[in-house]
Structure formats: structure tokens, C-alpha cells
N, C-alpha and C. Protein backbone atom coordinates (compact mmCIF):
# COMPACT_ATOMS: atom_id res chain seq x y z
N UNK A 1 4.76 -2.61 8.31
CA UNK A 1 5.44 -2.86 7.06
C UNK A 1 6.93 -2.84 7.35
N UNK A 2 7.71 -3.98 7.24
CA UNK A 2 8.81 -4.34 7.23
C UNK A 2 9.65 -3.55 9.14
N UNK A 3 8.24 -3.85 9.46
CA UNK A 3 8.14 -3.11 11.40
C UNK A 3 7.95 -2.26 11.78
N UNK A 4 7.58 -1.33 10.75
CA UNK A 4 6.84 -0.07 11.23
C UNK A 4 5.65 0.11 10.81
N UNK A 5 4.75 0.10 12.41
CA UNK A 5 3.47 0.53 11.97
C UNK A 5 2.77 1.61 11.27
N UNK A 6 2.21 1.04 10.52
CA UNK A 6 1.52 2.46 9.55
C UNK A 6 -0.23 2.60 9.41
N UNK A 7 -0.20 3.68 10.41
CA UNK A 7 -1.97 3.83 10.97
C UNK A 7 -2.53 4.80 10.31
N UNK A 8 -1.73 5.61 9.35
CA UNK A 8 -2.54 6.90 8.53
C UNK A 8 -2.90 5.94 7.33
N UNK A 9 -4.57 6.19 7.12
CA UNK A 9 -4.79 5.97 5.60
C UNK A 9 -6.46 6.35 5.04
N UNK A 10 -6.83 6.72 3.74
CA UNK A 10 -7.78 6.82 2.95
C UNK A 10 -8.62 5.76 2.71
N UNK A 11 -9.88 6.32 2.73
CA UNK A 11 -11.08 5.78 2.75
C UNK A 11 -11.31 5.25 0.98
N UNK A 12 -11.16 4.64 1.15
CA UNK A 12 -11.82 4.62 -1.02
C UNK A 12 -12.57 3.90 -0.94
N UNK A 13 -14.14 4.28 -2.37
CA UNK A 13 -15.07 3.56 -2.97
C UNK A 13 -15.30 3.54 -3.80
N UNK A 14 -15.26 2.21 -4.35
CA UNK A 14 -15.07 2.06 -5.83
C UNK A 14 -16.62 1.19 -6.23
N UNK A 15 -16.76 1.73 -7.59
CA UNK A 15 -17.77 1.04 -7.82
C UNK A 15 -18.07 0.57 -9.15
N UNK A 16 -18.84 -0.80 -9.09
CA UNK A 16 -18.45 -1.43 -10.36
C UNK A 16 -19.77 -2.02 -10.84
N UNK A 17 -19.88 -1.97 -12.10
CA UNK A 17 -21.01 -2.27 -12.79
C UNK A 17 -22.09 -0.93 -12.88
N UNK A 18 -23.37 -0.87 -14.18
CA UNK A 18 -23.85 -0.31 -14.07
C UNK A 18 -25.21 -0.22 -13.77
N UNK A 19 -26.29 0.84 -13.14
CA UNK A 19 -27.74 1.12 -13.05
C UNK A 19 -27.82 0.31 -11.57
N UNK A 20 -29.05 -0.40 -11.52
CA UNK A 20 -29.08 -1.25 -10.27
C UNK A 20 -28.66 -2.51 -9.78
N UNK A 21 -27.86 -2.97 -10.83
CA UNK A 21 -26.71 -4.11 -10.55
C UNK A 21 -25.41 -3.94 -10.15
N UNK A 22 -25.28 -2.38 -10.27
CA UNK A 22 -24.05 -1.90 -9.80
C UNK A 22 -23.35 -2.33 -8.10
N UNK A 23 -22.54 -2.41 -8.21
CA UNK A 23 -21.89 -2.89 -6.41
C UNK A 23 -20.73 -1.60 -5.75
N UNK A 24 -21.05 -1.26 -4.95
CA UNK A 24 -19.43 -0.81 -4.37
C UNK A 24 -18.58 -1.75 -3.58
N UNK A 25 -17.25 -1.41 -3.95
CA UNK A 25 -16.38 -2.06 -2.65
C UNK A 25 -15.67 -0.54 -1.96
N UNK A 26 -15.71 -0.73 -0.24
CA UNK A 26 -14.82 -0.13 -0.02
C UNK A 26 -13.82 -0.76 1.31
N UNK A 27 -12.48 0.08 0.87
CA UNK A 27 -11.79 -0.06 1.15
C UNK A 27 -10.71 0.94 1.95
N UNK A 28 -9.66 0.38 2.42
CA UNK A 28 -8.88 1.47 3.81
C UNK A 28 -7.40 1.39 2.71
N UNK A 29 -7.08 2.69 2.43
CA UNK A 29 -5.74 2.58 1.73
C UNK A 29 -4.68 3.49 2.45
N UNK A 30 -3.49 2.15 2.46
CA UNK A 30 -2.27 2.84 3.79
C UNK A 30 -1.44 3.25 2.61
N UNK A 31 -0.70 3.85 3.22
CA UNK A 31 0.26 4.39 2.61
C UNK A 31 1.42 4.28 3.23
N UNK A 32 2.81 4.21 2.74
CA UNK A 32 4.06 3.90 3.57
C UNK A 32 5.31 4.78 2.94
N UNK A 33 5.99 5.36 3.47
CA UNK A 33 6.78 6.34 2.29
C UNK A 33 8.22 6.11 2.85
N UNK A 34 9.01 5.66 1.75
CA UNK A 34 10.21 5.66 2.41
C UNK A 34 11.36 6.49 1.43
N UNK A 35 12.19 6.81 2.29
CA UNK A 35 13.05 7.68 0.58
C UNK A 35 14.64 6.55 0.80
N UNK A 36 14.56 6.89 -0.65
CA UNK A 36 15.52 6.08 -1.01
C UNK A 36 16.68 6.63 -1.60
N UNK A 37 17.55 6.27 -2.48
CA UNK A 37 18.70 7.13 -2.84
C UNK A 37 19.04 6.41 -3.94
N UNK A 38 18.22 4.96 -4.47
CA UNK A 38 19.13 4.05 -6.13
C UNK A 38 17.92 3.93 -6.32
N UNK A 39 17.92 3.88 -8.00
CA UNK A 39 17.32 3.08 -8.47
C UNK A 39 16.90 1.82 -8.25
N UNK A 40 16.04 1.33 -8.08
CA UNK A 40 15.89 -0.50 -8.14
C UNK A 40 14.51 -1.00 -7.36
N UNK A 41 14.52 -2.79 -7.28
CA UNK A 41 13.30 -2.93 -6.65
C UNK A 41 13.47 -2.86 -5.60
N UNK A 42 12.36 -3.13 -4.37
CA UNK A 42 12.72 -3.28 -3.43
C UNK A 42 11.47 -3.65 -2.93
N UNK A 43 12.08 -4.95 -2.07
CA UNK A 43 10.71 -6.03 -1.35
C UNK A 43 10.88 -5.44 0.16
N UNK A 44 9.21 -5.65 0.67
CA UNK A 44 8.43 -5.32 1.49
C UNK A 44 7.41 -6.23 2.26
N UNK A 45 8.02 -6.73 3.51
CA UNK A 45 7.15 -7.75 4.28
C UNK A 45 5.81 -6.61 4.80
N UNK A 46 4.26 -7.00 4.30
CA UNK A 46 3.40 -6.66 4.95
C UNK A 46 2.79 -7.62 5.67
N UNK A 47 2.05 -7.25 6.67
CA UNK A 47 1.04 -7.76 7.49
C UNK A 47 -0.20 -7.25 8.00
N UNK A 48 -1.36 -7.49 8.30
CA UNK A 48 -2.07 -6.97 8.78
C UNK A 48 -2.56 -7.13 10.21
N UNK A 49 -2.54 -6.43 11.50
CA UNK A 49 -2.82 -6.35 13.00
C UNK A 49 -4.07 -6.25 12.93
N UNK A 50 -5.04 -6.81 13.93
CA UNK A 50 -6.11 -6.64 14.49
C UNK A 50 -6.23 -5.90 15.41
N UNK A 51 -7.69 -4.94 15.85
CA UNK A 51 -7.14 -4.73 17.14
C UNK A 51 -7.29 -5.12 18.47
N UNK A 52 -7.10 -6.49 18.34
CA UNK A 52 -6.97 -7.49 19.37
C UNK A 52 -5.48 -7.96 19.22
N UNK A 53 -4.55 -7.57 18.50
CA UNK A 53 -3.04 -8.01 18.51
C UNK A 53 -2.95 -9.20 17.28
N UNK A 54 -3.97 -9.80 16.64
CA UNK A 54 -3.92 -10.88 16.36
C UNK A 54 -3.18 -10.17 14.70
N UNK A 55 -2.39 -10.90 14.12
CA UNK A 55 -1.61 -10.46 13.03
C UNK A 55 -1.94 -11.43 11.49
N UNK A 56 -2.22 -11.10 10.66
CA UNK A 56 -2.52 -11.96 9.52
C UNK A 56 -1.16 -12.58 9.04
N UNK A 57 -1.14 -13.52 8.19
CA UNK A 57 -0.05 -14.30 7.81
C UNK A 57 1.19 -12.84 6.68
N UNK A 58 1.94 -12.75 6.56
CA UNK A 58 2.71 -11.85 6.37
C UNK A 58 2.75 -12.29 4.60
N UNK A 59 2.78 -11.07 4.00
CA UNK A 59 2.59 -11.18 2.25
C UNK A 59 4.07 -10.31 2.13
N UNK A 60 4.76 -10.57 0.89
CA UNK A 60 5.55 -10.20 0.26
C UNK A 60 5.20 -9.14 -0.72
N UNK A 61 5.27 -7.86 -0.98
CA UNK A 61 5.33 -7.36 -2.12
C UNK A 61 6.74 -6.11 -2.24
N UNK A 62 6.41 -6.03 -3.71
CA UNK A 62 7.72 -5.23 -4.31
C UNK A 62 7.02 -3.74 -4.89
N UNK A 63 7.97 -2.68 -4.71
CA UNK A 63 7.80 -1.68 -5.52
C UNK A 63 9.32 -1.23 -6.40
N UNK A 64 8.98 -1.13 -7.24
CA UNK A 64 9.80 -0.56 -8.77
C UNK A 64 10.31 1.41 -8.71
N UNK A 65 11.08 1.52 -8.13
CA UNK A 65 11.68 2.86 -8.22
C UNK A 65 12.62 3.54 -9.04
N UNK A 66 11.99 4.45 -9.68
CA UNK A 66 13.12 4.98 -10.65
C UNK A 66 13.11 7.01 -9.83
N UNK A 67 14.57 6.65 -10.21
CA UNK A 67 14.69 7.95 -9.69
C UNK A 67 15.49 8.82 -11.07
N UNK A 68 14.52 9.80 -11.15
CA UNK A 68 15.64 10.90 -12.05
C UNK A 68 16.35 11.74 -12.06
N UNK A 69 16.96 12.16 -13.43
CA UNK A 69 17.69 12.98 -13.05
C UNK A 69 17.80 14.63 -11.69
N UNK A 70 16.68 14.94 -12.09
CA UNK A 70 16.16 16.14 -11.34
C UNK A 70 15.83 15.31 -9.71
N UNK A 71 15.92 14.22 -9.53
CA UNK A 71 16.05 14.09 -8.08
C UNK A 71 14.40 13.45 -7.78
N UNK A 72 13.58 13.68 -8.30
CA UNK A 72 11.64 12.66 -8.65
C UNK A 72 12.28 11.20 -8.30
N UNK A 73 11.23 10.67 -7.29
CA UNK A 73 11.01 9.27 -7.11
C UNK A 73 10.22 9.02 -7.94
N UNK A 74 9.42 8.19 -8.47
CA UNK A 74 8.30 7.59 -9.02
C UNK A 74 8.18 6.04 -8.65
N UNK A 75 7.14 5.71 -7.97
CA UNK A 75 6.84 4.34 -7.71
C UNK A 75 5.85 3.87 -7.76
């Protein structure tokens, strides 16, 4: 993420619908933590590595930070 690899992450399963039509998906959730010091957005080149080196096409996303008075990130 924006060149630093990020290899720590949570297992999640989610599941949807009910009785025996029900489905799970699961999924690998990374996490990336950066500290900041303003308010504002801020865009984020991700990608995903194989582990054969091979790299997925690179996605854009944004996170929304407000910082308060008492010094709390929230994003």
C-alpha cells in the first residue's frame, strides 16, 4: 500500500442468507495504519502480490480522517 508491504491481517466470515440456503464468504482483512497530523482525505494506491511476485492491477482508494480535539483519529 502506497509501497509498503502489509502482511498482518484477520480472517473474517461472513454469512448471508438464511437456514440451508445460507452461504458464507470468507475473507483476509489487512490492515494499514498510518498517523497523521490534519484533518482531510487522503488517497491510497493498493495492490495485490502473489506469492509468485505476480502483482494485480493497482486500485485507488481514499480514507476520510477527522481528527479531534482531544487528539482521536477516526477513519
Amino acid at each position: 500500500m502506497n509501497g509498503t508491504e502489509v502482511t498482518s491481517y484477520k480472517t473474517v466470515t461472513e454469512r448471508s442468507g438464511k437456514g440451508k440456503n445460507a452461504t458464507t464468504t470468507t475473507y483476509r482483512q489487512f490492515t494499514y495504519t498510518e498517523k497523521v497530523t490534519e484533518s482531510g482525505t487522503y488517497t491510497y494506491e493498493v495492490a495485490a502480490v502473489s506469492a509468485d511476485g505476480v502483482a494485480s492491477a493497482a486500485t485507488t482508494t481514499t480514507a476520510t480522517v477527522t481528527i479531534w480535539s482531544n487528539g482521536n483519529n477516526r477513519r
